[in-house]
Protein backbone atom coordinates (compact mmCIF):
# COMPACT_ATOMS: atom_id res chain seq x y z
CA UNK A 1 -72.82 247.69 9.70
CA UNK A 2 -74.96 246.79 12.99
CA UNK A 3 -77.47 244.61 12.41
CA UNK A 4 -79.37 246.56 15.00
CA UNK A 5 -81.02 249.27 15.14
CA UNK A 6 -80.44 252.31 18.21
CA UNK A 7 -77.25 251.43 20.99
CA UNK A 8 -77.45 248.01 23.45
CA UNK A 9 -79.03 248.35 27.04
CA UNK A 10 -75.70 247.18 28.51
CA UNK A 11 -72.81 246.23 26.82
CA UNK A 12 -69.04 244.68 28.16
CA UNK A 13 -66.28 245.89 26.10
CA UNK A 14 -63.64 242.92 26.24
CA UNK A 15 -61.63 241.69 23.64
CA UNK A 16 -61.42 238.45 22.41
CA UNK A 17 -58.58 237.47 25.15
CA UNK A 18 -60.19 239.38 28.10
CA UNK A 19 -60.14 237.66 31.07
CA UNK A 20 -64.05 237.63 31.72
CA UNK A 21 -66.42 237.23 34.49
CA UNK A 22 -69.71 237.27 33.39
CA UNK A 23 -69.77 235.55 29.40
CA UNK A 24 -73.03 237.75 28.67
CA UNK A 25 -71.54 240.74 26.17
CA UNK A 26 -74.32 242.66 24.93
CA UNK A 27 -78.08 242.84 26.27
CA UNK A 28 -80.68 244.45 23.59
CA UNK A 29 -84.00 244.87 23.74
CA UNK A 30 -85.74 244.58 19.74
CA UNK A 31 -88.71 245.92 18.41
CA UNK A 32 -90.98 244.59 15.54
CA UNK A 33 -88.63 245.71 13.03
CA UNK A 34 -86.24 246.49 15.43
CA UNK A 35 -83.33 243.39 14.47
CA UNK A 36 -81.91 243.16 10.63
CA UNK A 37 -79.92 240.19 9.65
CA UNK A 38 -78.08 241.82 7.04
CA UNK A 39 -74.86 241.25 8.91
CA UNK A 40 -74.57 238.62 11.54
CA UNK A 41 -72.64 238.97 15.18
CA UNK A 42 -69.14 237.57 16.04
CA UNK A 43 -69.55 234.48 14.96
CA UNK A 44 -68.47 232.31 17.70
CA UNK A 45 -70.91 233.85 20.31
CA UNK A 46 -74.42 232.62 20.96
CA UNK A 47 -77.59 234.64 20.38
CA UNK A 48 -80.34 234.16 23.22
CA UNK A 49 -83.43 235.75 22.45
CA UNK A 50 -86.24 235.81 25.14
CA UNK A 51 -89.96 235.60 24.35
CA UNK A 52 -93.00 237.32 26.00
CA UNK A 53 -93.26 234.57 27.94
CA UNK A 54 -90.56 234.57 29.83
CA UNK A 55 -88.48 231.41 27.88
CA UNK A 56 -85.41 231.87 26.23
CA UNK A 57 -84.16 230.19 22.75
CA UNK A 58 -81.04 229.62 21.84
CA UNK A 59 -79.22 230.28 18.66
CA UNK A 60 -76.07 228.88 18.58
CA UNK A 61 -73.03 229.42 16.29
CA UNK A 62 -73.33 229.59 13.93
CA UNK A 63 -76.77 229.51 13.26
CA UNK A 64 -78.84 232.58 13.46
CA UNK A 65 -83.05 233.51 13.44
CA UNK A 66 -84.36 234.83 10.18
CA UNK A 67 -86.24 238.35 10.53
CA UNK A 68 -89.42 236.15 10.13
CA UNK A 69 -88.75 234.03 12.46
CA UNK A 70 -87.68 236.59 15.10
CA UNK A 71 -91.34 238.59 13.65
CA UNK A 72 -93.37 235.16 14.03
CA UNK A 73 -91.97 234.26 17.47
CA UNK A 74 -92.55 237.90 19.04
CA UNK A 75 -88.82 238.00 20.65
CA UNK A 76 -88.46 240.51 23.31
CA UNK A 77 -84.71 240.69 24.10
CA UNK A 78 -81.16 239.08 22.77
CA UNK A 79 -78.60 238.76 24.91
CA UNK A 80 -75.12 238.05 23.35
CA UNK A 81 -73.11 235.36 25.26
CA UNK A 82 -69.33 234.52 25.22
CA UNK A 83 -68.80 230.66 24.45
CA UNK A 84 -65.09 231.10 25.07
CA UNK A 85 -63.23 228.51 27.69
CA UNK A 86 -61.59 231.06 30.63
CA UNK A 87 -59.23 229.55 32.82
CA UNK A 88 -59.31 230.54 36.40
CA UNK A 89 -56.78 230.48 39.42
CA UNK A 90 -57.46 231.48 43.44
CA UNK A 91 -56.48 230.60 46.72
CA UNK A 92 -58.69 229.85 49.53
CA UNK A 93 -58.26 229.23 53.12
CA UNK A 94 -59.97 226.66 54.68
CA UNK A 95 -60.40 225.79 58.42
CA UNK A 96 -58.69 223.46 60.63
CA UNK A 97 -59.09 221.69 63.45
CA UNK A 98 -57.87 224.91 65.58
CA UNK A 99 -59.41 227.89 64.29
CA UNK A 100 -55.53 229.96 64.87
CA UNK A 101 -54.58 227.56 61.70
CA UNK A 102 -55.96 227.65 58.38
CA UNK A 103 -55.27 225.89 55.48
CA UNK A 104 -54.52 227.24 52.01
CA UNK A 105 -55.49 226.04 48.77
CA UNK A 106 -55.26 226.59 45.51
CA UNK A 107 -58.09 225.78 43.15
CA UNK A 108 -57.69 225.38 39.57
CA UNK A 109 -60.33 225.86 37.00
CA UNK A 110 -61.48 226.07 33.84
CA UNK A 111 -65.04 227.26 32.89
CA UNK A 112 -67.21 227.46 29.30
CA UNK A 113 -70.92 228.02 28.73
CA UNK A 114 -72.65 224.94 27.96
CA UNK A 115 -76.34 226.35 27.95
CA UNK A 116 -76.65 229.88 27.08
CA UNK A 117 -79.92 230.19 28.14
CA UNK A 118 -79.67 228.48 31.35
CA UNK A 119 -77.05 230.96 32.38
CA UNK A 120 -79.33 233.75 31.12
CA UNK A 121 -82.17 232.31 33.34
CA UNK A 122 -79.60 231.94 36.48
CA UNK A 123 -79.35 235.86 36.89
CA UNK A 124 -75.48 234.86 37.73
CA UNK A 125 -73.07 238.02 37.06
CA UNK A 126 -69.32 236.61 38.08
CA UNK A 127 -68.67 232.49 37.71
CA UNK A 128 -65.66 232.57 39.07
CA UNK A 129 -67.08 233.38 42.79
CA UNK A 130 -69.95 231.48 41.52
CA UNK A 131 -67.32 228.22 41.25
CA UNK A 132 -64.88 229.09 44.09
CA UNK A 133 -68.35 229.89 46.25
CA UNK A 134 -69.35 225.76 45.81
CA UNK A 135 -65.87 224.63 46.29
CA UNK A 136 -65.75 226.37 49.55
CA UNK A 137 -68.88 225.26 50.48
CA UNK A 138 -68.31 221.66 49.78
CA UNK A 139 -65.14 221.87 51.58
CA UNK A 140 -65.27 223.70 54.66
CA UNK A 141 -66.86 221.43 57.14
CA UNK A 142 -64.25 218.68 55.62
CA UNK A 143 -61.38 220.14 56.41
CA UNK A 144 -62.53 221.43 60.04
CA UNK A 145 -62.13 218.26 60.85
CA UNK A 146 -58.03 217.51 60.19
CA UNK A 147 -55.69 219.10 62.10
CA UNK A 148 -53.30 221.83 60.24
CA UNK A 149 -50.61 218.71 59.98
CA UNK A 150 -52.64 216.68 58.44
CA UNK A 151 -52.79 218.38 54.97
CA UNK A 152 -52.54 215.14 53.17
CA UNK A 153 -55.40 213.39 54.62
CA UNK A 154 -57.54 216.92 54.50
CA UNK A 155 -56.98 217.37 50.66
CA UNK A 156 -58.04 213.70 50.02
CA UNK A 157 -61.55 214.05 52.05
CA UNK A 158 -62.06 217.58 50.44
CA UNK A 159 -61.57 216.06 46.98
CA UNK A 160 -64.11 213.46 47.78
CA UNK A 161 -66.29 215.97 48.96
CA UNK A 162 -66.48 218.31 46.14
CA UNK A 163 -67.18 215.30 43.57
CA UNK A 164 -69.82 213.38 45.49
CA UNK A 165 -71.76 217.40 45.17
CA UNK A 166 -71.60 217.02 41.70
CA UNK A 167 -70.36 219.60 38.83
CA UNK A 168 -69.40 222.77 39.16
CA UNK A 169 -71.62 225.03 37.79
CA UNK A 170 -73.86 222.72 36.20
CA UNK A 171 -76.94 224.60 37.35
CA UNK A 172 -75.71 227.65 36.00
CA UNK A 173 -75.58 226.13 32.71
CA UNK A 174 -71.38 225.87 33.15
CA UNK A 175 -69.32 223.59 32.32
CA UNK A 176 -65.88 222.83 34.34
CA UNK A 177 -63.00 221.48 35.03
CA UNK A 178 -61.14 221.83 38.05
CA UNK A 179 -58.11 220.51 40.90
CA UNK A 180 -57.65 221.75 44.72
CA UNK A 181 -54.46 221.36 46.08
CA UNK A 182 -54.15 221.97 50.23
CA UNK A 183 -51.18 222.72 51.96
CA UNK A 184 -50.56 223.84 55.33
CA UNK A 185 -50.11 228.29 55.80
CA UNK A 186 -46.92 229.87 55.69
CA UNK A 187 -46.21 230.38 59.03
CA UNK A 188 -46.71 226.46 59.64
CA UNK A 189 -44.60 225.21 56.45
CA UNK A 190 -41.57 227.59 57.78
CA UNK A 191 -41.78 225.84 61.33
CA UNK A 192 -41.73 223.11 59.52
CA UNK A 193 -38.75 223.49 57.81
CA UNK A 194 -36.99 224.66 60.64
CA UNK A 195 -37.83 221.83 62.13
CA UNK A 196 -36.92 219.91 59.10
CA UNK A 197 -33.26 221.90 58.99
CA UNK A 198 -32.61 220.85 62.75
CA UNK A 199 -33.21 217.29 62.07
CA UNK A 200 -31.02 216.88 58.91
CA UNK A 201 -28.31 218.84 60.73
CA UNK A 202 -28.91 216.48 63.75
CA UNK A 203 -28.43 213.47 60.94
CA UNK A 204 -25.95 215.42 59.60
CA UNK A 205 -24.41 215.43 62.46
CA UNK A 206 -24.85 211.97 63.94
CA UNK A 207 -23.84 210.38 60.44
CA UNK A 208 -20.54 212.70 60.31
CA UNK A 209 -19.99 211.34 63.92
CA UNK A 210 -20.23 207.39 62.79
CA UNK A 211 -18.44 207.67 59.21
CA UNK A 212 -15.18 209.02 61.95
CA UNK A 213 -15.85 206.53 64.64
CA UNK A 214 -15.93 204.06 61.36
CA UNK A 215 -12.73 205.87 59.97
CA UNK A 216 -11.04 205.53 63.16
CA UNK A 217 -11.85 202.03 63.62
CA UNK A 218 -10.15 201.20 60.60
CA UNK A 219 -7.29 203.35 60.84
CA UNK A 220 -6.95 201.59 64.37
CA UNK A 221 -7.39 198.09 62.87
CA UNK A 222 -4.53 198.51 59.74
CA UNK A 223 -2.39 199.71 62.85
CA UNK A 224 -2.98 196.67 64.57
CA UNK A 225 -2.80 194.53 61.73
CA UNK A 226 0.34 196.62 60.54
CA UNK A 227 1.67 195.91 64.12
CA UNK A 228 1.07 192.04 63.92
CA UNK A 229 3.22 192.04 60.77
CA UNK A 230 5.55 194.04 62.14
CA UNK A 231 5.88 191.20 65.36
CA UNK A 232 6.16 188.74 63.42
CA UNK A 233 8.96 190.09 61.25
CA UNK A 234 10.58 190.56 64.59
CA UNK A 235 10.12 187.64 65.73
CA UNK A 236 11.14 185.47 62.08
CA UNK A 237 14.14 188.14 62.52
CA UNK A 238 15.22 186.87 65.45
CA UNK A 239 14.60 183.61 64.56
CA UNK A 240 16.91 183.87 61.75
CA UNK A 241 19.51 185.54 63.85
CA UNK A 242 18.90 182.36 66.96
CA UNK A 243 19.86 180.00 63.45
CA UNK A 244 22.74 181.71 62.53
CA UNK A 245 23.97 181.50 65.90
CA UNK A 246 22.84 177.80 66.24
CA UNK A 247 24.86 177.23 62.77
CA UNK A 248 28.17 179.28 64.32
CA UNK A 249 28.27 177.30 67.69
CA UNK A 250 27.83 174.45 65.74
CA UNK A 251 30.85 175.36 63.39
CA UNK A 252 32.81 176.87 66.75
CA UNK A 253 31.95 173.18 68.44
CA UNK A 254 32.91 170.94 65.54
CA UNK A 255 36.38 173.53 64.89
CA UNK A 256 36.86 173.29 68.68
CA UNK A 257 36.64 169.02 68.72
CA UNK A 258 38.80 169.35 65.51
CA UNK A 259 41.40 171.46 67.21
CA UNK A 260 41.50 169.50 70.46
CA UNK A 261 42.50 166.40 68.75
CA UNK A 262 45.38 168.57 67.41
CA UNK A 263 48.22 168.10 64.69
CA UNK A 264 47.32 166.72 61.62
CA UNK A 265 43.53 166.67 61.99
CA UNK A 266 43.78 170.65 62.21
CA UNK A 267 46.23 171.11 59.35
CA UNK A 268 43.73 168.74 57.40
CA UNK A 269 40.40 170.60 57.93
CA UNK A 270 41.97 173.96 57.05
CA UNK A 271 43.71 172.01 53.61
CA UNK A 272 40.23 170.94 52.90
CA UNK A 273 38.41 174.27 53.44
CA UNK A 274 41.08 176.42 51.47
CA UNK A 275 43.33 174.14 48.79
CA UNK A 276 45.62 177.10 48.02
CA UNK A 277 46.89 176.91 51.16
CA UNK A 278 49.03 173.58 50.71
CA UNK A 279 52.79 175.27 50.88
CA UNK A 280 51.53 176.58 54.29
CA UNK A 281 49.84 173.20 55.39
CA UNK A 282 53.14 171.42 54.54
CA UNK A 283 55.71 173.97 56.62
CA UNK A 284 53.26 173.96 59.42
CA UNK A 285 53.09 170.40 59.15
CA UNK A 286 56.95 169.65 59.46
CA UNK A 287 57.14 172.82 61.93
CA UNK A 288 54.60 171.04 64.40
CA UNK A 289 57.04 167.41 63.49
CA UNK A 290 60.09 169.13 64.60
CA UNK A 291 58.77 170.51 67.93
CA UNK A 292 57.05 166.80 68.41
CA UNK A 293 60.59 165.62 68.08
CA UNK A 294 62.36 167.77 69.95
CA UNK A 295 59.51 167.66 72.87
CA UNK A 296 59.89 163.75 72.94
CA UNK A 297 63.65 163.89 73.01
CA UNK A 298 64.02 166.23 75.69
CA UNK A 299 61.48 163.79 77.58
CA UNK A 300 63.51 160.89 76.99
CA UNK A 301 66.70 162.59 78.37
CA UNK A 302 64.83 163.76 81.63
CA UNK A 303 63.97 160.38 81.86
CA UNK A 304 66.96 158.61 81.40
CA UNK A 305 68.87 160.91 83.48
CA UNK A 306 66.49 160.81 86.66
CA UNK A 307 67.76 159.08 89.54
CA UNK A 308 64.62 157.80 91.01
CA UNK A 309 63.96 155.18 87.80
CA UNK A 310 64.58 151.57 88.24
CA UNK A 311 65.97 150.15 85.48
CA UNK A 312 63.34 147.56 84.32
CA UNK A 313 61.04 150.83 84.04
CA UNK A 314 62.81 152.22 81.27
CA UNK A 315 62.38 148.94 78.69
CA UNK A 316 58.91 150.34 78.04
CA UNK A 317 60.14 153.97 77.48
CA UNK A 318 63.52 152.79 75.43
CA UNK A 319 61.16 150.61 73.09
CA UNK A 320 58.66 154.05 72.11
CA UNK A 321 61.69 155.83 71.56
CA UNK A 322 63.34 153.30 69.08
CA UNK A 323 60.06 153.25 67.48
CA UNK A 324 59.89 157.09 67.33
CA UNK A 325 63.37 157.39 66.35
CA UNK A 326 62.60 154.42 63.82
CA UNK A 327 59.58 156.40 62.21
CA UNK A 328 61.54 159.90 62.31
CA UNK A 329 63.99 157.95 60.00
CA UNK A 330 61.65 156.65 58.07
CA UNK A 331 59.73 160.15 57.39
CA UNK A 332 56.43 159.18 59.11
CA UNK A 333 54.83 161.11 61.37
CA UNK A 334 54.40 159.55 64.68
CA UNK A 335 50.77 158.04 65.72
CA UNK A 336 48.73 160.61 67.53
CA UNK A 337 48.10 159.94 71.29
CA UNK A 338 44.67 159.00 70.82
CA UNK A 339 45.36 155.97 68.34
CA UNK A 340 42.61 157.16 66.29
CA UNK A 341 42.39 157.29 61.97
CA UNK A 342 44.29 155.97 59.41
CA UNK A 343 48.26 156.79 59.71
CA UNK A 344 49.35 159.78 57.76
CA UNK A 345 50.97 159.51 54.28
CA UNK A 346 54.96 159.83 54.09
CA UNK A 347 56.10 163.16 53.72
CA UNK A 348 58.23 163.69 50.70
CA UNK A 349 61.40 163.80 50.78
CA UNK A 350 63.83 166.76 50.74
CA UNK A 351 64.58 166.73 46.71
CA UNK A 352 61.40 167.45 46.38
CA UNK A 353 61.03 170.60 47.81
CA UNK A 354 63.58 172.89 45.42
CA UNK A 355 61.58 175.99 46.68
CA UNK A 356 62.93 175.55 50.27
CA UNK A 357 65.52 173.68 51.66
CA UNK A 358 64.17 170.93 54.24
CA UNK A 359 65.32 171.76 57.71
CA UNK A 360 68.03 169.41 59.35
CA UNK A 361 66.84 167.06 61.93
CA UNK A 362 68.35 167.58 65.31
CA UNK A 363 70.81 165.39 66.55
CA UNK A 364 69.23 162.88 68.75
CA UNK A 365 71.33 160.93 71.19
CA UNK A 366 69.51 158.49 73.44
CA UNK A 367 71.45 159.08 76.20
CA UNK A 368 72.87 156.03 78.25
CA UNK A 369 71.38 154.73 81.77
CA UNK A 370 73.52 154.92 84.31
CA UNK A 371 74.57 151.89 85.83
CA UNK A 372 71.76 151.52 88.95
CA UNK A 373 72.14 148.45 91.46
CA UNK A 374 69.73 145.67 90.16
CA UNK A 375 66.98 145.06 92.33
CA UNK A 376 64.47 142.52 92.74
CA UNK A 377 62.23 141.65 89.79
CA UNK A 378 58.62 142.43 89.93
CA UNK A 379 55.95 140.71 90.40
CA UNK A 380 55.23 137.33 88.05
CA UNK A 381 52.54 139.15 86.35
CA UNK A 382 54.93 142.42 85.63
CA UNK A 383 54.33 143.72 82.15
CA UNK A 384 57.69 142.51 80.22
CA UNK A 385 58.68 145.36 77.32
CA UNK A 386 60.23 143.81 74.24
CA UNK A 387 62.50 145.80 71.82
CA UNK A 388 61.07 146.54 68.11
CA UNK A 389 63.94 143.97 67.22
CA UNK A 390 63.79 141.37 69.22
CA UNK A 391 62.54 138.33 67.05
């Protein structure tokens, strides 16, 4: 049931979650007995009742007038008003430095009724151009003065701006709550991310370009170093190979100083280096004896049959060939030209050799000087040969 009596002068028809502009729902005008209190309003909306006056009272939620009150105090008028908080987004554009550039911004608010009445008494029909109205007005002349690139430094000054003014609203009875954010216009934020997509492809660019020089570098330097290594295992190569040919001229020099003393020094060295090879020392051995012998004895018989010997030259040779023939007979071996080292050992003897029968000396026959016409003796000092057995 109304608790009024006849329809309201003017009356909003929103809903409990209509987005509202003006909080005032319901203006009615009462008579004496024209309000009944049977049945109250919604009970979160304030009741402001005007006198004949001219003042408004307030009767806020949820308290509301008795009829005698409302008879004693003459009221005139109620007007029902919205106590609801109704949040509020819009964009404005603000100035810049150069007129051809704005900025945009984007103001967040949030608005209530404090004071019914003093909203009543304001005569104000839509708060939200009622807020974004002061907002613009506080922040106009501040942001004429940035240029459009300075958005940063604009929205800090506007900010400033707005709260050294004071409240939103607050004359209006409003209470609210609010942020501005400034940013530069469209047209100026997509030039600057061109701009913005130029340089990072130039950094792009420029970085790609050093991490290659830097990969190159490096490929360049584990060349060099791989080439270093590679040198010097060329170089430790061939100084290997320069030792192994130091070590075979040595081997070539000491076989060649072995060899060139000849005979049994020879046969020796290769006995030492291979031991199995003692059946082939020993035949080599007597083989080498036999042409010694045969070499000397052939010597001898040039000798003695020459015709242009005197005879007292042939004591020295007769006495070297009695001592050859002497150490044939005894199974030495004859002393090497150069008198060096110990004599040899004394060959076995034929019975001990069953494997191979020893080889027959030659016949040697020291042949017989021919009678030659003595001369005259040599000089005092002449070297005088003795015979091996002369006393």
């Amino acid at each position: 049931m109304n608790p009024f009596h006849g329809p309201p002068e003017w009356e909003q028809p929103a809903g409990r979650h209509t987005p509202l502009t003006d909080p005032v729902l319901t203006v009615r005008q009462i008579s004496r007995f024209g309000f009944v209190p049977r049945r109250l309003t919604r009970i979160d909306h304030a009741l402001v009742f005007a006198t004949p006056s001219g003042r408004y009272t307030t009767a806020l939620p949820p308290i509301r007038p008795t009829r005698a009150e409302i008879i004693s105090r003459r009221y005139t008028a109620v007007y029902e008003v919205d106590m609801g908080v109704h949040p509020v987004r819009a964009e404005l554009s603000l100035p810049s430095r150069n007129d051809a550039l704005q900025f945009v911004s984007v103001a967040e608010l949030s608005w209530q009724v404090g004071d019914p009445a003093a909203f009543v008494a304001s005569r104000h029909r839509h708060v939200p151009r009622l807020l974004l109205g002061e907002l613009e007005q506080a922040a106009r002349a501040v942001a004429r003065r940035f240029p459009i690139t300075g958005s940063t430094e604009a929205e800090a000054e506007v900010l400033r701006a707005v709260r050294a003014r004071g409240p939103l609203g607050a004359q209006a009875g409003l209470l609210v709550t609010w942020t501005l954010r400034l940013h530069r216009d469209q047209d100026n934020i997509a030039h600057e991310q061109r701009m913005q997509s130029i340089d990072h492809a130039a950094v792009e660019s420029v970085h790609r370009e050093r991490r290659a020089m830097e990969h190159d570098f490096e490929t360049t330097r584990r060349a060099l170093v791989h080439g270093e290594q590679q040198q010097a295992l060329a170089l430790q190569q061939q100084k290997w190979l320069t030792e192994l040919k130091d070590a075979e001229l040595a081997k070539v020099d000491f076989y060649q100083r072995q060899l060139e003393q000849g005979g049994v020094r020879a046969l020796a060295l290769h006995l030492a280096e291979h031991p199995d090879d003692t059946r082939l020392v020993m035949q080599s051995l007597r083989q080498d004896q036999l042409s010694m012998i045969r070499a000397k004895a052939e010597m001898v018989t040039q000798l003695l049959n020459s015709d242009n010997v005197e005879g007292y030259e042939l004591e020295g040779p007769k006495n070297l060939a009695l001592r050859a023939l002497h150490d044939i007979l005894n199974h030495q071996l004859p002393a090497d030209e150069t008198g060096r080292g110990a004599p040899a050992p004394r060959l076995p003897l034929s019975s001990e050799w069953p494997e191979e029968p020893e080889s027959p000396l030659p016949d040697v026959q020291v042949p017989v000087a021919r009678q030659q016409p003595r001369t005259s003796p040599p000089a005092p000092d002449q070297d005088v040969y003795l015979s091996k057995d002369t006393p």
